[in-house]
Protein backbone atom coordinates (compact mmCIF):
# COMPACT_ATOMS: atom_id res chain seq x y z
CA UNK A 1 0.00 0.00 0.00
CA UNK A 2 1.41 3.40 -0.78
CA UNK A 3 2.46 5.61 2.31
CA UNK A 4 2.02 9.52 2.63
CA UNK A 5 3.64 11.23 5.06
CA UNK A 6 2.88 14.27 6.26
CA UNK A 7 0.57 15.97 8.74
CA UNK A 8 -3.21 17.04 7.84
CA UNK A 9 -3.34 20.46 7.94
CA UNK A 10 -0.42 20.56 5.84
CA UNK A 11 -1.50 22.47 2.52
CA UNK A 12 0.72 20.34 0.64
CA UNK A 13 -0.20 17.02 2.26
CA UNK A 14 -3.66 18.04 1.72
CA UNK A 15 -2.75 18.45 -2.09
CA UNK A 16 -1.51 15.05 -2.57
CA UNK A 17 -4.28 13.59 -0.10
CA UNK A 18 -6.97 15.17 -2.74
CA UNK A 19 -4.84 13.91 -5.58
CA UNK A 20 -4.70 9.90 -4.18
CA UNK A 21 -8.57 10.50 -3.11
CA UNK A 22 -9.29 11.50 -6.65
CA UNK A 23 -7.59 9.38 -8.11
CA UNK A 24 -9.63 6.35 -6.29
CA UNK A 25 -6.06 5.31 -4.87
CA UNK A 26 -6.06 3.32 -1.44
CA UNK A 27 -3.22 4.85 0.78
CA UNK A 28 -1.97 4.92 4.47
CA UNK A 29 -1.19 8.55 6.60
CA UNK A 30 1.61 8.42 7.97
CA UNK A 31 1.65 11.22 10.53
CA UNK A 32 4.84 12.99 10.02
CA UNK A 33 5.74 16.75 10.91
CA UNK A 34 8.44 18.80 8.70
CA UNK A 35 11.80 18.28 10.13
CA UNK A 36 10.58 15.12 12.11
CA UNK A 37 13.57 12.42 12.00
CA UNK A 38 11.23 10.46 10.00
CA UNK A 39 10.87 12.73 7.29
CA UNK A 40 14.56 13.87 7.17
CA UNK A 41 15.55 9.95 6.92
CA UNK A 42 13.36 9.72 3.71
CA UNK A 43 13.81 13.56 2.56
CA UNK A 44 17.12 15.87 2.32
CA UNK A 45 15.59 19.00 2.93
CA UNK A 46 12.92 17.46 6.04
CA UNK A 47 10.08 18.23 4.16
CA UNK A 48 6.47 16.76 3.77
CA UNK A 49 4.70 15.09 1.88
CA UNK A 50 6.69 11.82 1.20
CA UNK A 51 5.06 9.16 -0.26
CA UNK A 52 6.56 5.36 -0.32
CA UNK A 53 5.54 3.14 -2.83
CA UNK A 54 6.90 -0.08 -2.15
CA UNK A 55 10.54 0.74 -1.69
CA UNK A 56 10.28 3.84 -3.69
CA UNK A 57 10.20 7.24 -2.16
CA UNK A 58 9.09 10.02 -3.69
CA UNK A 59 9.37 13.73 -1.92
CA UNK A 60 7.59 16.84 -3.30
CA UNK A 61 3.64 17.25 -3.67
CA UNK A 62 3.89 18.12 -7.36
CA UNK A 63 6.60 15.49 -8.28
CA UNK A 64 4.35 12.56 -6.03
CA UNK A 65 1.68 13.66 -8.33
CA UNK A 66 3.37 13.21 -11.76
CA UNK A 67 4.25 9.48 -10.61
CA UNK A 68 1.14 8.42 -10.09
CA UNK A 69 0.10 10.34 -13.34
CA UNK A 70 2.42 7.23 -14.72
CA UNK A 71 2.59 4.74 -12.20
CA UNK A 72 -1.17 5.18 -11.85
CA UNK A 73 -2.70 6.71 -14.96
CA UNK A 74 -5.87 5.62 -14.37
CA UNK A 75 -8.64 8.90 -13.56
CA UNK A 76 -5.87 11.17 -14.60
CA UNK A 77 -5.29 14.96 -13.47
CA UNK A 78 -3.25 15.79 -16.01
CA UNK A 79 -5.21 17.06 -19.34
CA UNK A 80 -4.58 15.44 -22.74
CA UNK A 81 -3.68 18.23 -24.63
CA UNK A 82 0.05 19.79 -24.61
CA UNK A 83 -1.09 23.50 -23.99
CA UNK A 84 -3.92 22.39 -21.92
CA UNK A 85 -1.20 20.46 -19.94
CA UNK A 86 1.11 23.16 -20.07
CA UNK A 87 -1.57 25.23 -18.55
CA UNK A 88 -2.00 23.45 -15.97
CA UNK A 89 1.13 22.65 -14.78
CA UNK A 90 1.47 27.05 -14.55
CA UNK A 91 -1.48 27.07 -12.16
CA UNK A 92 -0.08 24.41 -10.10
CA UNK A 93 3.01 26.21 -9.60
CA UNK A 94 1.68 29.69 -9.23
CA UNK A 95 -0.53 27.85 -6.37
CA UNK A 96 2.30 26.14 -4.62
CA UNK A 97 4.39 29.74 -4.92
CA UNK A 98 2.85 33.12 -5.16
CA UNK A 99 -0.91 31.91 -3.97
CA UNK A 100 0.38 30.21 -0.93
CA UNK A 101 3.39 33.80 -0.48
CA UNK A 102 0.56 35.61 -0.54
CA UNK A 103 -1.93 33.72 1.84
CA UNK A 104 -0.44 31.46 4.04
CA UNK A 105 0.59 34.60 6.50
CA UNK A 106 -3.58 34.89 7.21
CA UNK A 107 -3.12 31.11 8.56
CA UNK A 108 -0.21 31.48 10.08
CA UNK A 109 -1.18 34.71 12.35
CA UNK A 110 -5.00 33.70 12.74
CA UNK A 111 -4.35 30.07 13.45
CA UNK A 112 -0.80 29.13 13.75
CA UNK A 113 0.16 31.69 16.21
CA UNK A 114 -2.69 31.68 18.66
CA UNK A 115 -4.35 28.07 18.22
CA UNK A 116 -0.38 26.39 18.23
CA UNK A 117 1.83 28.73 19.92
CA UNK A 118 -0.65 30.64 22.52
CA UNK A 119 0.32 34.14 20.70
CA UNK A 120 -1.21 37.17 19.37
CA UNK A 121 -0.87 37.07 15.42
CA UNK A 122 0.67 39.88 14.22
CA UNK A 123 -2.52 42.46 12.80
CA UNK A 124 0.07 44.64 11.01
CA UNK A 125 1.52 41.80 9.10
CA UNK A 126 -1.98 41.07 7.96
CA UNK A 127 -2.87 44.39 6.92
CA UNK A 128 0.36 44.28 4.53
CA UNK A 129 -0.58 40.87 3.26
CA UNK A 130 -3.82 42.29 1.63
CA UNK A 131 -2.49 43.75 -1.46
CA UNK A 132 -0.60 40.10 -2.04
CA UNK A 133 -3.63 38.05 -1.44
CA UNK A 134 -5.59 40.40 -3.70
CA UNK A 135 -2.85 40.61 -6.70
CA UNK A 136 -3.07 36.58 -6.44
CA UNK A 137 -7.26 36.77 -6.36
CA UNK A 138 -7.55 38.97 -9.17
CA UNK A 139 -5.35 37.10 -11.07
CA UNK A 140 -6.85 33.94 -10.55
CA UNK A 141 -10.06 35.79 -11.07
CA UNK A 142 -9.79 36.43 -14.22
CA UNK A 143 -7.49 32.93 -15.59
CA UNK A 144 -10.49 30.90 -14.35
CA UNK A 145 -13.22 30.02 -16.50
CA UNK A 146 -15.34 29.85 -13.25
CA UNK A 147 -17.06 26.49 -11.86
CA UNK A 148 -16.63 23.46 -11.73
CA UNK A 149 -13.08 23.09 -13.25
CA UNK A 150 -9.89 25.07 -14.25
CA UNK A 151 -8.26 23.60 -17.42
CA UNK A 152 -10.31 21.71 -20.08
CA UNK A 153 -13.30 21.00 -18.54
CA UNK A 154 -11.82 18.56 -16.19
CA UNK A 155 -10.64 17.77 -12.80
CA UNK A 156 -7.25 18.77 -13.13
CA UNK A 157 -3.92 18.84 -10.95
CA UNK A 158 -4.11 22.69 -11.32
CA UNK A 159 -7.73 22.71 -9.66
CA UNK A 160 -6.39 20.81 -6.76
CA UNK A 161 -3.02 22.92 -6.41
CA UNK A 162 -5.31 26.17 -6.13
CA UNK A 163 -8.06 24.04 -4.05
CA UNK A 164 -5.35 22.77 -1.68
CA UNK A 165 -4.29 26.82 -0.95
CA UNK A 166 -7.53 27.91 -1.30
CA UNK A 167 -8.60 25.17 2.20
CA UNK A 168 -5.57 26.75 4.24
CA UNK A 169 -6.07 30.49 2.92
CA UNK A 170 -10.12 30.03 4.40
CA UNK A 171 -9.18 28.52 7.42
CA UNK A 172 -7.45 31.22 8.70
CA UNK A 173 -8.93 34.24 6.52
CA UNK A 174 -12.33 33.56 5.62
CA UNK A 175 -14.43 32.53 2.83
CA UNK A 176 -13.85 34.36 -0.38
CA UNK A 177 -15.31 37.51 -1.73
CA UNK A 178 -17.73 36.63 -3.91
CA UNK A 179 -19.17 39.82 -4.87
CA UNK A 180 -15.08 40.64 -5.75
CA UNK A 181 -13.77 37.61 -6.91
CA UNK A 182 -16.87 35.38 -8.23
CA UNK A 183 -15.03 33.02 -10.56
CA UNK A 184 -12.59 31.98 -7.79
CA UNK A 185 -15.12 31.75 -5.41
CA UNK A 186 -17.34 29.64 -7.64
CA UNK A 187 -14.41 27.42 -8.45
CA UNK A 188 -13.56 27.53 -4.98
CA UNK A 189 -17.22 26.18 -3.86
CA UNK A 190 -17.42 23.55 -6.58
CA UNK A 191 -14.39 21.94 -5.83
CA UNK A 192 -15.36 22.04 -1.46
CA UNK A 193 -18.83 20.07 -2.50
CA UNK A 194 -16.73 17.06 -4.21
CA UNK A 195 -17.20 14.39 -1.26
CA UNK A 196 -13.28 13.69 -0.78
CA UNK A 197 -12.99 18.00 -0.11
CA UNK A 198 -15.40 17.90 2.19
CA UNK A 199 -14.15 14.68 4.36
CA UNK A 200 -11.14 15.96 4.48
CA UNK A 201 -12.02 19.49 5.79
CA UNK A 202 -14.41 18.18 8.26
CA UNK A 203 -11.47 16.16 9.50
CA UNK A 204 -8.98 19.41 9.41
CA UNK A 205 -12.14 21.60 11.06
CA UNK A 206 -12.28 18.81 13.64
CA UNK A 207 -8.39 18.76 14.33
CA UNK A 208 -8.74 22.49 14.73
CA UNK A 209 -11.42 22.56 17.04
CA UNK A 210 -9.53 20.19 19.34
CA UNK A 211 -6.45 22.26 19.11
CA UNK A 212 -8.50 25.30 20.59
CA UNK A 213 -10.51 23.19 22.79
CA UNK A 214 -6.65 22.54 24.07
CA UNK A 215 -5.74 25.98 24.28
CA UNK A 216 -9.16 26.83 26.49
């Protein structure tokens, strides 16, 4: 059986997660925190997700994806089509970098910081991280063709890349203008009704209300 691990509020162990759940491929959670001797045994730079596949380990969300693309080709997430592919390999990377730059500090200082460490996020950090979270929304705003999917009318590894910041941007700042930003949000509320999205944020919502039931 193939092996993840990582942690599940992880935004990148979450991306793979939706990947192997899409995919219809069984797997085991390996609960493993960045920098954890188990991870730095299996990856140089101690970072999650990992996934081992019968011997084989494999570090990095986006590269664990492309192997099962060919290892497991079956339901794929990558399009058919070179530019459509091409496409959507941009989106995935512009979600793993500049969308998660520009949002991760609203679930770092909203949850991180006082649900994990018992401190005060920092409110003027926030108020700087607006214009970033709004240069990525806009963009994304207007590259998406709206609900349900991203790239070619299909399910795509660039829908769960954005989907997979998207979880971790909401948990910490909120849902998404729709009124602003309505083709992200749409996209955004499509992809949470898909029955693997929502089992696995009802499992991160309950892991965060027993971290603040914790804190008191």
């Amino acid at each position: 059986m193939l092996v993840l691990y990582g942690i599940n509020l992880s935004t990148f162990t979450r991306k793979v997660r939706l990947a192997l759940a899409e995919k219809g491929l069984d797997y085991r959670l390996e609960v493993a925190a960045m920098g954890s001797p188990k991870v730095r045994a299996l990856h140089p730079l101690g970072k999650i997700p990992v996934l081992e596949d019968d011997g084989v380990v494999i570090p990095d969300s986006s590269v664990i994806i492309a192997y099962l693309e060919r290892s497991r080709p079956a339901r794929p997430l990558y399009p058919d089509g070179t530019r459509d592919l091409a496409r959507a390999l941009w989106l995935e990377e512009y979600a793993d970098t500049r969308l998660r730059e520009a949002t991760l500090p609203y679930f770092s200082e909203r949850v991180v910081k006082p649900v994990f460490q018992g401190k005060p996020g920092d409110a003027e950090l926030l108020a700087r991280a607006e214009a970033g979270r709004d240069e990525c929304f806009d963009y994304l705003d207007r590259e998406l063709p709206g609900a349900p999917f991203a790239v070619a009318g299909m399910l795509s590894v660039a829908d769960i890349a954005i989907g997979a910041q998207l979880v971790t941007y909401q948990q910490g700042g909120g849902e998404i203008d729709a009124a602003r930003w309505p083709r992200l949000a749409a996209s955004a509320g499509s992809l949470a009704r898909r029955p693997a999205w929502a089992a696995m944020r009802a499992e991160e919502e309950a892991a965060l209300a027993a971290a603040r039931a914790r804190r008191g």
